[in-house]
N, C-alpha and C. Protein backbone atom coordinates (compact mmCIF):
# COMPACT_ATOMS: atom_id res chain seq x y z
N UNK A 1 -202.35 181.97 239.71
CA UNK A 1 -201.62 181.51 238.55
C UNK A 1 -200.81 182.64 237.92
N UNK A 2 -201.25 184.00 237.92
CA UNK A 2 -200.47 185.06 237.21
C UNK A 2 -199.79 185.00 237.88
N UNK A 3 -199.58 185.25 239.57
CA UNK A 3 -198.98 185.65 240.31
C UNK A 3 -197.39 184.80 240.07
N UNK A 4 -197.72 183.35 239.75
CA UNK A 4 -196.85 182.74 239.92
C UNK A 4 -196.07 182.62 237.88
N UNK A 5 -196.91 182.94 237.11
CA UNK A 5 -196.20 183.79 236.10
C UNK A 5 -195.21 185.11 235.71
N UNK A 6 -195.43 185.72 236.77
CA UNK A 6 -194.64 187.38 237.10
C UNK A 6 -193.63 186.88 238.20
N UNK A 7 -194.15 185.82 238.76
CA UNK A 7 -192.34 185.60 239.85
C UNK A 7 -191.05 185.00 238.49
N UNK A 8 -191.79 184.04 237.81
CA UNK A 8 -190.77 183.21 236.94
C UNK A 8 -190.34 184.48 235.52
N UNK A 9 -191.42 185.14 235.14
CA UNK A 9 -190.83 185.75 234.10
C UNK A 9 -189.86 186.85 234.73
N UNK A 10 -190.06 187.36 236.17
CA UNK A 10 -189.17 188.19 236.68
C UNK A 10 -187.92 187.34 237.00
N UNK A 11 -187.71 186.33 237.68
CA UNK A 11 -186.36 185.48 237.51
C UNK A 11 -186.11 184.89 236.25
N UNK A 12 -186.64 184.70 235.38
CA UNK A 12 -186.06 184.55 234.13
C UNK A 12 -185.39 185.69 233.52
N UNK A 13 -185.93 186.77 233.61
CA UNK A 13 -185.11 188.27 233.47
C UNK A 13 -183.85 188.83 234.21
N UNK A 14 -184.33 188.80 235.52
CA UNK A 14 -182.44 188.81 236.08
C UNK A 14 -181.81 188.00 236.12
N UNK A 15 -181.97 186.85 235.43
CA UNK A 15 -180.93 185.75 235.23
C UNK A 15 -180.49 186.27 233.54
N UNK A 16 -180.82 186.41 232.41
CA UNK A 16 -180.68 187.11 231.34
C UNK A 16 -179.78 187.92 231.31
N UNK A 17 -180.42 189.53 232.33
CA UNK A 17 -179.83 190.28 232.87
C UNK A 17 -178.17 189.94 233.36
N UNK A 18 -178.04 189.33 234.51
CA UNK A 18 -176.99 189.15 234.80
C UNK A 18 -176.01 188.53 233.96
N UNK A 19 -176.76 187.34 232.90
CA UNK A 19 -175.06 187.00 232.18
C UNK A 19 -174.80 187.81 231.21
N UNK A 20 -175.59 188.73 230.54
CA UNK A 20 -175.44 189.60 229.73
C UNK A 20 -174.69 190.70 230.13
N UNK A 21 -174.62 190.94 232.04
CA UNK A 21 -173.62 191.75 232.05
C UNK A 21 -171.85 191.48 232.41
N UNK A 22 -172.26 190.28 232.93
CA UNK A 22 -170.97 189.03 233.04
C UNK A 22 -170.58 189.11 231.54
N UNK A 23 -171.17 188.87 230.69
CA UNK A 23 -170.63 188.45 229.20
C UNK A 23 -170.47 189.53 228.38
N UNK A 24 -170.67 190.94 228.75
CA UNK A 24 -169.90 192.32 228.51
C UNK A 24 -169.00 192.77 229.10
N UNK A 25 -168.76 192.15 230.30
CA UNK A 25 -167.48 192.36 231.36
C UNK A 25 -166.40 191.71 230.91
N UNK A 26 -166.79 190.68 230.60
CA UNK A 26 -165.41 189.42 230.28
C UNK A 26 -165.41 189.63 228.94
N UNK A 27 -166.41 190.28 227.59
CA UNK A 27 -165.61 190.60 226.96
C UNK A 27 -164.77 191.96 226.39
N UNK A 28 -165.42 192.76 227.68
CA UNK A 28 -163.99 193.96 227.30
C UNK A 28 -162.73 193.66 228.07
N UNK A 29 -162.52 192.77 228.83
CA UNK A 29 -161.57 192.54 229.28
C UNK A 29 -160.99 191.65 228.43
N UNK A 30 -161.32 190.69 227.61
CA UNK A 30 -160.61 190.08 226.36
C UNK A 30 -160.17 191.14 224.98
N UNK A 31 -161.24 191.81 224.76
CA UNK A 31 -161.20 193.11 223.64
C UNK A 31 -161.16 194.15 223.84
N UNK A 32 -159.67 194.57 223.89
CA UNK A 32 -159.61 196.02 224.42
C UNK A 32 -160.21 196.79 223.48
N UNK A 33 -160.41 198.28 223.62
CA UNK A 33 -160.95 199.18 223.21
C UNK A 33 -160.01 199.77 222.67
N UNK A 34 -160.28 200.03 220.73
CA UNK A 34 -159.19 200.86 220.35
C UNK A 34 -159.23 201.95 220.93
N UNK A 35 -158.19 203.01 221.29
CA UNK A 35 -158.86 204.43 221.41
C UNK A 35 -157.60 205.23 220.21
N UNK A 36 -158.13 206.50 220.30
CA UNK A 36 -157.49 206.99 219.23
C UNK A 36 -156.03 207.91 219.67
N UNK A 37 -155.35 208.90 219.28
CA UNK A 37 -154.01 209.05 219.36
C UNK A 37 -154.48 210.06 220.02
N UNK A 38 -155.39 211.20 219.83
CA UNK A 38 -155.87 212.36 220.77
C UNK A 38 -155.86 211.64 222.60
N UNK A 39 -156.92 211.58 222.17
CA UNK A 39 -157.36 210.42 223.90
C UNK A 39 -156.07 209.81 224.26
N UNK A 40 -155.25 208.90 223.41
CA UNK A 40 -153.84 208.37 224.61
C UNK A 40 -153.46 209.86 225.23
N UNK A 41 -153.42 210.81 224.54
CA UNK A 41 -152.65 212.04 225.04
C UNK A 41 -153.15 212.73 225.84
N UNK A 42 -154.17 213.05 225.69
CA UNK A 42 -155.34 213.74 226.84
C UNK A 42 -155.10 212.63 228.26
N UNK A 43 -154.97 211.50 228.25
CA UNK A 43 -154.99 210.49 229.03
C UNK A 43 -153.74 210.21 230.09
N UNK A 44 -152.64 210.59 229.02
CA UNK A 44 -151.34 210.41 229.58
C UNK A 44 -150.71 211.36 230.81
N UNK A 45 -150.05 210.41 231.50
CA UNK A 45 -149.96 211.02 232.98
C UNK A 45 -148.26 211.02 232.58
N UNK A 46 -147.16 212.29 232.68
CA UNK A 46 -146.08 212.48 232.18
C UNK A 46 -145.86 212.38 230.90
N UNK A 47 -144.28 212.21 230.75
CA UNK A 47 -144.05 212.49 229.42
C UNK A 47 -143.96 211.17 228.70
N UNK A 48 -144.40 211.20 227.28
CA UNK A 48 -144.01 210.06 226.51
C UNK A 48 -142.80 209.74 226.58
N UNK A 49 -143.18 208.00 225.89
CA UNK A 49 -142.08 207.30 226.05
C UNK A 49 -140.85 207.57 225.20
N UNK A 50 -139.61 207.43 225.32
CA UNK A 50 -138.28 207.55 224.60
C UNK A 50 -137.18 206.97 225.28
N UNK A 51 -135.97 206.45 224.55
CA UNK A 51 -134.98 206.18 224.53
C UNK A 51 -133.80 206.46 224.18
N UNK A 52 -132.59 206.52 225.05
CA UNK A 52 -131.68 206.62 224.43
C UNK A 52 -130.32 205.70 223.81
N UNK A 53 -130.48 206.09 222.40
CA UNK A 53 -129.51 205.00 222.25
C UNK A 53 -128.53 205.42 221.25
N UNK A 54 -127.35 205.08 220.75
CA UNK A 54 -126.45 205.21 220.11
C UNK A 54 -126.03 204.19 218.40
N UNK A 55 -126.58 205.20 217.40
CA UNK A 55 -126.96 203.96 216.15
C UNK A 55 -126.27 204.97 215.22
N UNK A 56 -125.70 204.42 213.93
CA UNK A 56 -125.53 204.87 212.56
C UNK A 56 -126.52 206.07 212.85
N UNK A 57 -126.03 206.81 211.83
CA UNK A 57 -126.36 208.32 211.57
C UNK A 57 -127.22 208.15 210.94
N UNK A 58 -127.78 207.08 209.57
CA UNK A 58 -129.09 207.00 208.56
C UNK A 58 -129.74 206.54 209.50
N UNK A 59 -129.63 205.53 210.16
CA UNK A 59 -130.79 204.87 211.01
C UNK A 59 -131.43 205.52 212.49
N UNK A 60 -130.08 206.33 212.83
CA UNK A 60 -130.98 206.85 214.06
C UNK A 60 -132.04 208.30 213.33
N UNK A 61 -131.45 209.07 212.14
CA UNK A 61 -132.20 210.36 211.37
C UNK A 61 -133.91 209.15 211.50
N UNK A 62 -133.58 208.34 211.01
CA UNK A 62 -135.14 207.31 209.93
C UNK A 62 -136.07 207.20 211.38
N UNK A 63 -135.07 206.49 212.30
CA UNK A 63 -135.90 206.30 213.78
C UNK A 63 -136.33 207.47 214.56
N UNK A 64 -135.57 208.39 214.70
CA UNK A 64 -135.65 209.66 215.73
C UNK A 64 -136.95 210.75 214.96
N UNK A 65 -137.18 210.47 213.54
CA UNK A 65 -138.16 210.91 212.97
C UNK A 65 -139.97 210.32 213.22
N UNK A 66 -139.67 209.09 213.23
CA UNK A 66 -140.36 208.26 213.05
C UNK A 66 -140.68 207.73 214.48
N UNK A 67 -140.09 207.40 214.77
CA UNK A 67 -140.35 206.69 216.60
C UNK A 67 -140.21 204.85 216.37
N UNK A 68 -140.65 204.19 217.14
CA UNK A 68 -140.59 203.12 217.39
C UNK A 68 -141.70 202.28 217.74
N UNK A 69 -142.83 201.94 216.77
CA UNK A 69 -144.17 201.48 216.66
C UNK A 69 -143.81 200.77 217.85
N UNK A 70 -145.03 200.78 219.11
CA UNK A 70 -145.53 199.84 219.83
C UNK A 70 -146.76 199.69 219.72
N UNK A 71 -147.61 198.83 220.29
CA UNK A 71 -148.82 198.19 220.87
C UNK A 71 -149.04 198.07 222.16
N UNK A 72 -149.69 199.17 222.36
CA UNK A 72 -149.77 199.12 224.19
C UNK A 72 -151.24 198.75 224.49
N UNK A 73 -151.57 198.22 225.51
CA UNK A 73 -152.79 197.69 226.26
C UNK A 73 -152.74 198.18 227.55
N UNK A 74 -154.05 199.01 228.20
CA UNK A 74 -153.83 199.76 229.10
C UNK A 74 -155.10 198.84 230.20
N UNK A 75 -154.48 198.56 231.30
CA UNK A 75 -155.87 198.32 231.89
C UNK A 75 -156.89 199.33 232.69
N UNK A 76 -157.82 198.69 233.47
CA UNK A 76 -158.83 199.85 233.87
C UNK A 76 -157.99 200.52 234.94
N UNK A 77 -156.95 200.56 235.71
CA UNK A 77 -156.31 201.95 236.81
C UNK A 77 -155.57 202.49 235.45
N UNK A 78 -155.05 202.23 234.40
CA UNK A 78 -154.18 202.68 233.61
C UNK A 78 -152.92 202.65 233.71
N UNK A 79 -152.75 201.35 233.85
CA UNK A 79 -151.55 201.29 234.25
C UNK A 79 -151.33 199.69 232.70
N UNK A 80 -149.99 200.40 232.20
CA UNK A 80 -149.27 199.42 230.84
C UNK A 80 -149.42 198.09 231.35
N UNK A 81 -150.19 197.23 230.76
CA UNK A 81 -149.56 195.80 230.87
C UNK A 81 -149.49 195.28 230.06
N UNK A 82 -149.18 195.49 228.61
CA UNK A 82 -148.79 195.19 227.77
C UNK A 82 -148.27 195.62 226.13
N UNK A 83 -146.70 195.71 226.15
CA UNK A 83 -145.93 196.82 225.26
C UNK A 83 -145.90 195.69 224.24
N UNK A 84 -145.44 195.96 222.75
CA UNK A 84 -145.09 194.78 221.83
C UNK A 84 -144.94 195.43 220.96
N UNK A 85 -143.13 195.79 220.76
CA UNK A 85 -142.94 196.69 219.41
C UNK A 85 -142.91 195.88 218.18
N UNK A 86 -142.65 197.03 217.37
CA UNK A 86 -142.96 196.48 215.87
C UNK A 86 -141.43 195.31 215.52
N UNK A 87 -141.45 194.32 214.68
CA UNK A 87 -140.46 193.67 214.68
C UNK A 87 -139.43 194.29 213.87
N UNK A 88 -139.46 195.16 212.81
CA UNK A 88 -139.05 196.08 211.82
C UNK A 88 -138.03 196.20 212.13
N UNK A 89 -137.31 196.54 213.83
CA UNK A 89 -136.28 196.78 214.51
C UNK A 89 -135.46 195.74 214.91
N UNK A 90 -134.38 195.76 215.35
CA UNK A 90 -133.06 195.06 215.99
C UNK A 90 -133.94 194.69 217.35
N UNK A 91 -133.78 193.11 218.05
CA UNK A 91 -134.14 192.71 218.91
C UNK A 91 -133.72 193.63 220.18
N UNK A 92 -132.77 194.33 220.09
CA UNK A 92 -132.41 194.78 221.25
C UNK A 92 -133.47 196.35 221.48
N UNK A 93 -133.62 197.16 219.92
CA UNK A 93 -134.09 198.18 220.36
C UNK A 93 -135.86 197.49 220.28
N UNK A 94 -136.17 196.63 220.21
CA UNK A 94 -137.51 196.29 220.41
C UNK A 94 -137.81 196.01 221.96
N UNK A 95 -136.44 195.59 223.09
CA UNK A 95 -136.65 195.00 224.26
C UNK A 95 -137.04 196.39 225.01
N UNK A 96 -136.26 197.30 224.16
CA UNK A 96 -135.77 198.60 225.26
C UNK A 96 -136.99 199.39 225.10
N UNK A 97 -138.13 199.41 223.71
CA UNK A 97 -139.08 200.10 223.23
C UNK A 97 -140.12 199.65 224.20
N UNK A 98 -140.12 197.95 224.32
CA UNK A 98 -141.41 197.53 224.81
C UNK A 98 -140.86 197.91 226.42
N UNK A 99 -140.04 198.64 227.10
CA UNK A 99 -139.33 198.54 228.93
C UNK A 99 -140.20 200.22 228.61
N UNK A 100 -139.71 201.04 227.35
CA UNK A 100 -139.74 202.32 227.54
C UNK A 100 -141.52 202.56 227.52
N UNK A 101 -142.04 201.69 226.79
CA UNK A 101 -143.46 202.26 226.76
C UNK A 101 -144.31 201.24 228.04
N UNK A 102 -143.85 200.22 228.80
CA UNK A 102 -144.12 200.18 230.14
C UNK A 102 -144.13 200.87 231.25
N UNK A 103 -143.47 202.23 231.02
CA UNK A 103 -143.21 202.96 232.04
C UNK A 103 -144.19 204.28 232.06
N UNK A 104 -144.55 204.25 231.38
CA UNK A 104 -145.84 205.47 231.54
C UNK A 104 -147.37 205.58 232.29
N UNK A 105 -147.54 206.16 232.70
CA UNK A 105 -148.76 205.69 233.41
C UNK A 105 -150.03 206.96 233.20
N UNK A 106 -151.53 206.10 232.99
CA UNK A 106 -152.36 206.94 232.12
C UNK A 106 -153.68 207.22 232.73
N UNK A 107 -154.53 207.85 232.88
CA UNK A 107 -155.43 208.18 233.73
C UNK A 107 -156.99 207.10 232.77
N UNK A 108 -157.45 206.09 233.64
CA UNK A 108 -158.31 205.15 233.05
C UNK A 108 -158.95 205.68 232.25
N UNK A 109 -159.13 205.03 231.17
CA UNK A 109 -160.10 205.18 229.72
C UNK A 109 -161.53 204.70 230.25
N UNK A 110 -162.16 206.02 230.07
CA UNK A 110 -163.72 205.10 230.34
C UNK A 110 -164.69 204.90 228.88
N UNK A 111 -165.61 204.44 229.01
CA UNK A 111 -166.83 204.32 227.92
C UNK A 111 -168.60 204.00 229.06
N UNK A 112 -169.21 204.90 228.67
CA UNK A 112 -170.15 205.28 229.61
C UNK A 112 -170.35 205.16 230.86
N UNK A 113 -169.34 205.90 231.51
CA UNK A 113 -168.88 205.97 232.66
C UNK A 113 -168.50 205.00 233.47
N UNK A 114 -167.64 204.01 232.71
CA UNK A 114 -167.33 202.53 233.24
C UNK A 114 -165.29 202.96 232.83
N UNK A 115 -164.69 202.26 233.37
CA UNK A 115 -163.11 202.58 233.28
C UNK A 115 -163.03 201.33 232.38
N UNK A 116 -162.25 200.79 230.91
CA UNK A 116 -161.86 199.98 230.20
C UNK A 116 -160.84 199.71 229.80
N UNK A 117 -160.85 198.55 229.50
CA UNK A 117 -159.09 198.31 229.22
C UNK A 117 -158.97 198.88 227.83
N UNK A 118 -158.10 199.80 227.44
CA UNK A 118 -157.86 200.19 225.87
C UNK A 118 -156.40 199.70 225.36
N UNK A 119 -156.46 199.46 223.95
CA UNK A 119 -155.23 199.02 223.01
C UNK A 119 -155.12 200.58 222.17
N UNK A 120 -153.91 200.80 222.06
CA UNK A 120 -153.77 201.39 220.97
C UNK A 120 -151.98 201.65 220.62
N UNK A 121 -151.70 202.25 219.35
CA UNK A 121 -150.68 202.40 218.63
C UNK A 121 -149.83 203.23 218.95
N UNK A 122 -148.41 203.42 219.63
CA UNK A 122 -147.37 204.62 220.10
C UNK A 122 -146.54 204.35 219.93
N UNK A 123 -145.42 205.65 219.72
CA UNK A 123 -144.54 205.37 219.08
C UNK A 123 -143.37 205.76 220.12
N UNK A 124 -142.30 205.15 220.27
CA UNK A 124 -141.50 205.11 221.33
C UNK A 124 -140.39 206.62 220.32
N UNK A 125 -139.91 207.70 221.07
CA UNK A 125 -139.02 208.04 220.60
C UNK A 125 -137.60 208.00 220.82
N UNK A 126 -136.96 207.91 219.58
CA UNK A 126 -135.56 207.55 219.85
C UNK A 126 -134.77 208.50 219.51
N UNK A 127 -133.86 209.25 220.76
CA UNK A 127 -132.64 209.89 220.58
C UNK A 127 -131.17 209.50 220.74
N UNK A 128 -130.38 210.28 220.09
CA UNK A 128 -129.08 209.61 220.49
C UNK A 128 -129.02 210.36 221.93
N UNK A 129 -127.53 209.54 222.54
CA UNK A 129 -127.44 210.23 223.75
C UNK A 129 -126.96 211.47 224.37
N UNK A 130 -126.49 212.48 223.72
CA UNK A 130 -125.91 213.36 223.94
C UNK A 130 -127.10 214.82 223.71
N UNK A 131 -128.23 214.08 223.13
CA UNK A 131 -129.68 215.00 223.21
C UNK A 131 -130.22 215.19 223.78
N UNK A 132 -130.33 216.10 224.51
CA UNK A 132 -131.54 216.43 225.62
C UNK A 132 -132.60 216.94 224.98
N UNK A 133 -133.83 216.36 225.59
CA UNK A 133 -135.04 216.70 224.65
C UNK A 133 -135.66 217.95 225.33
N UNK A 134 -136.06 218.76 225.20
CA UNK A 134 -137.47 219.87 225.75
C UNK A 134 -138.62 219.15 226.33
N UNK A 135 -138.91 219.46 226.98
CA UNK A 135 -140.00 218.88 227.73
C UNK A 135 -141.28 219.56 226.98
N UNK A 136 -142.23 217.88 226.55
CA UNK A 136 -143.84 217.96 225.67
C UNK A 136 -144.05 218.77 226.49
N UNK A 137 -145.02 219.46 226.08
CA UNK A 137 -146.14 219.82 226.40
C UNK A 137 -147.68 219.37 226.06
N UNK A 138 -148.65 219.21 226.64
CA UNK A 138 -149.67 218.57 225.83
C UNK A 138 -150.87 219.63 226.02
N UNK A 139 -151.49 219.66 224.96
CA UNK A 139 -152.72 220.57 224.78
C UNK A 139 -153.86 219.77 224.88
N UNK A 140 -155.20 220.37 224.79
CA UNK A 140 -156.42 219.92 224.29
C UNK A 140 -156.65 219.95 222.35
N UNK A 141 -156.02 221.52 222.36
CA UNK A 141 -155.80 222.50 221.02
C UNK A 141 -154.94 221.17 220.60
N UNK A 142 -153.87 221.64 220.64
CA UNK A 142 -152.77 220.48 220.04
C UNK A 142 -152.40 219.52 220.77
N UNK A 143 -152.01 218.32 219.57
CA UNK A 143 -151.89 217.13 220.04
C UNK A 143 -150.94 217.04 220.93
N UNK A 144 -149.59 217.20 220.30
CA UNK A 144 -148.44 217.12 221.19
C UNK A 144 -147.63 218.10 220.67
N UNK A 145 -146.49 218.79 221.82
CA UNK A 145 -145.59 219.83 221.86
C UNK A 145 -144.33 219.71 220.55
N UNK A 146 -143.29 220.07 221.20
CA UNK A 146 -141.88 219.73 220.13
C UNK A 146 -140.46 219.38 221.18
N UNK A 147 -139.95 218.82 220.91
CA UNK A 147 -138.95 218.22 221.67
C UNK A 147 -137.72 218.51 221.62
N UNK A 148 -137.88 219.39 220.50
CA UNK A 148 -136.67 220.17 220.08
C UNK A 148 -137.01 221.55 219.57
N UNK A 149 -135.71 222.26 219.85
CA UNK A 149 -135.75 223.88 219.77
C UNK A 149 -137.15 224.47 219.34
């Protein structure tokens, strides 16, 4: 009679077991993982995203300061599949923000030694065209380099 108590409470346990890890799988793949602005950078494989484009002199100073809020979603190889700039902007520089921050590619985000899909906040930068930027540099020390002189 025990015997046949320790078979069922042991299959009642890896059945538990298993959807509990099914139902942590499927939901980090619905809920990405914020991560923070250090980690995108430590993470990032090349240079951040930017654009070039040609705008009024107040608006490109406000943008080229500021950048171009996106929402990126990274999956587990780290690779963008999903950009969504801020609406704040002209439809056109929102198409070119969400093309520019598709193009980066990031070394997988893990969380206890598992690779996860992460969300987080970047800012696309915008130059006019006749700027050539300096090439980031990225630290551990510091976040990110300077792009100019």
């Amino acid at each position: 009679m025990r015997h046949w108590m320790r078979a069922s409470l042991a299959s009642i346990c890896s059945v538990l077991l298993a959807s509990t890890l099914c139902f942590t799988q499927n939901n980090s793949e619905n809920h990405p993982l914020a991560v923070s602005f250090d980690e995108v950078r430590d993470h990032l494989i090349g240079d951040p995203p930017l654009i070039r484009v040609s705008l009024p002199q107040r608006e490109s100073a406000l943008l080229g300061m500021q950048g171009i809020p996106v929402r990126v979603t990274v999956d587990v190889n780290g690779n963008v599949i999903s950009a969504i700039a801020d609406k704040s902007v002209s439809a056109d520089l929102q198409s070119r923000a969400e093309a520019a921050a598709k193009n980066p590619h990031f070394r997988p985000f893990e969380r206890d030694g598992h690779a996860v899909v992460a969300s987080f906040e970047d800012r696309v930068t915008v130059l006019p065209p006749e700027l050539v930027p300096k090439r980031q540099y990225h630290s551990r020390r510091f976040a990110t380099g300077t792009l100019f002189g």
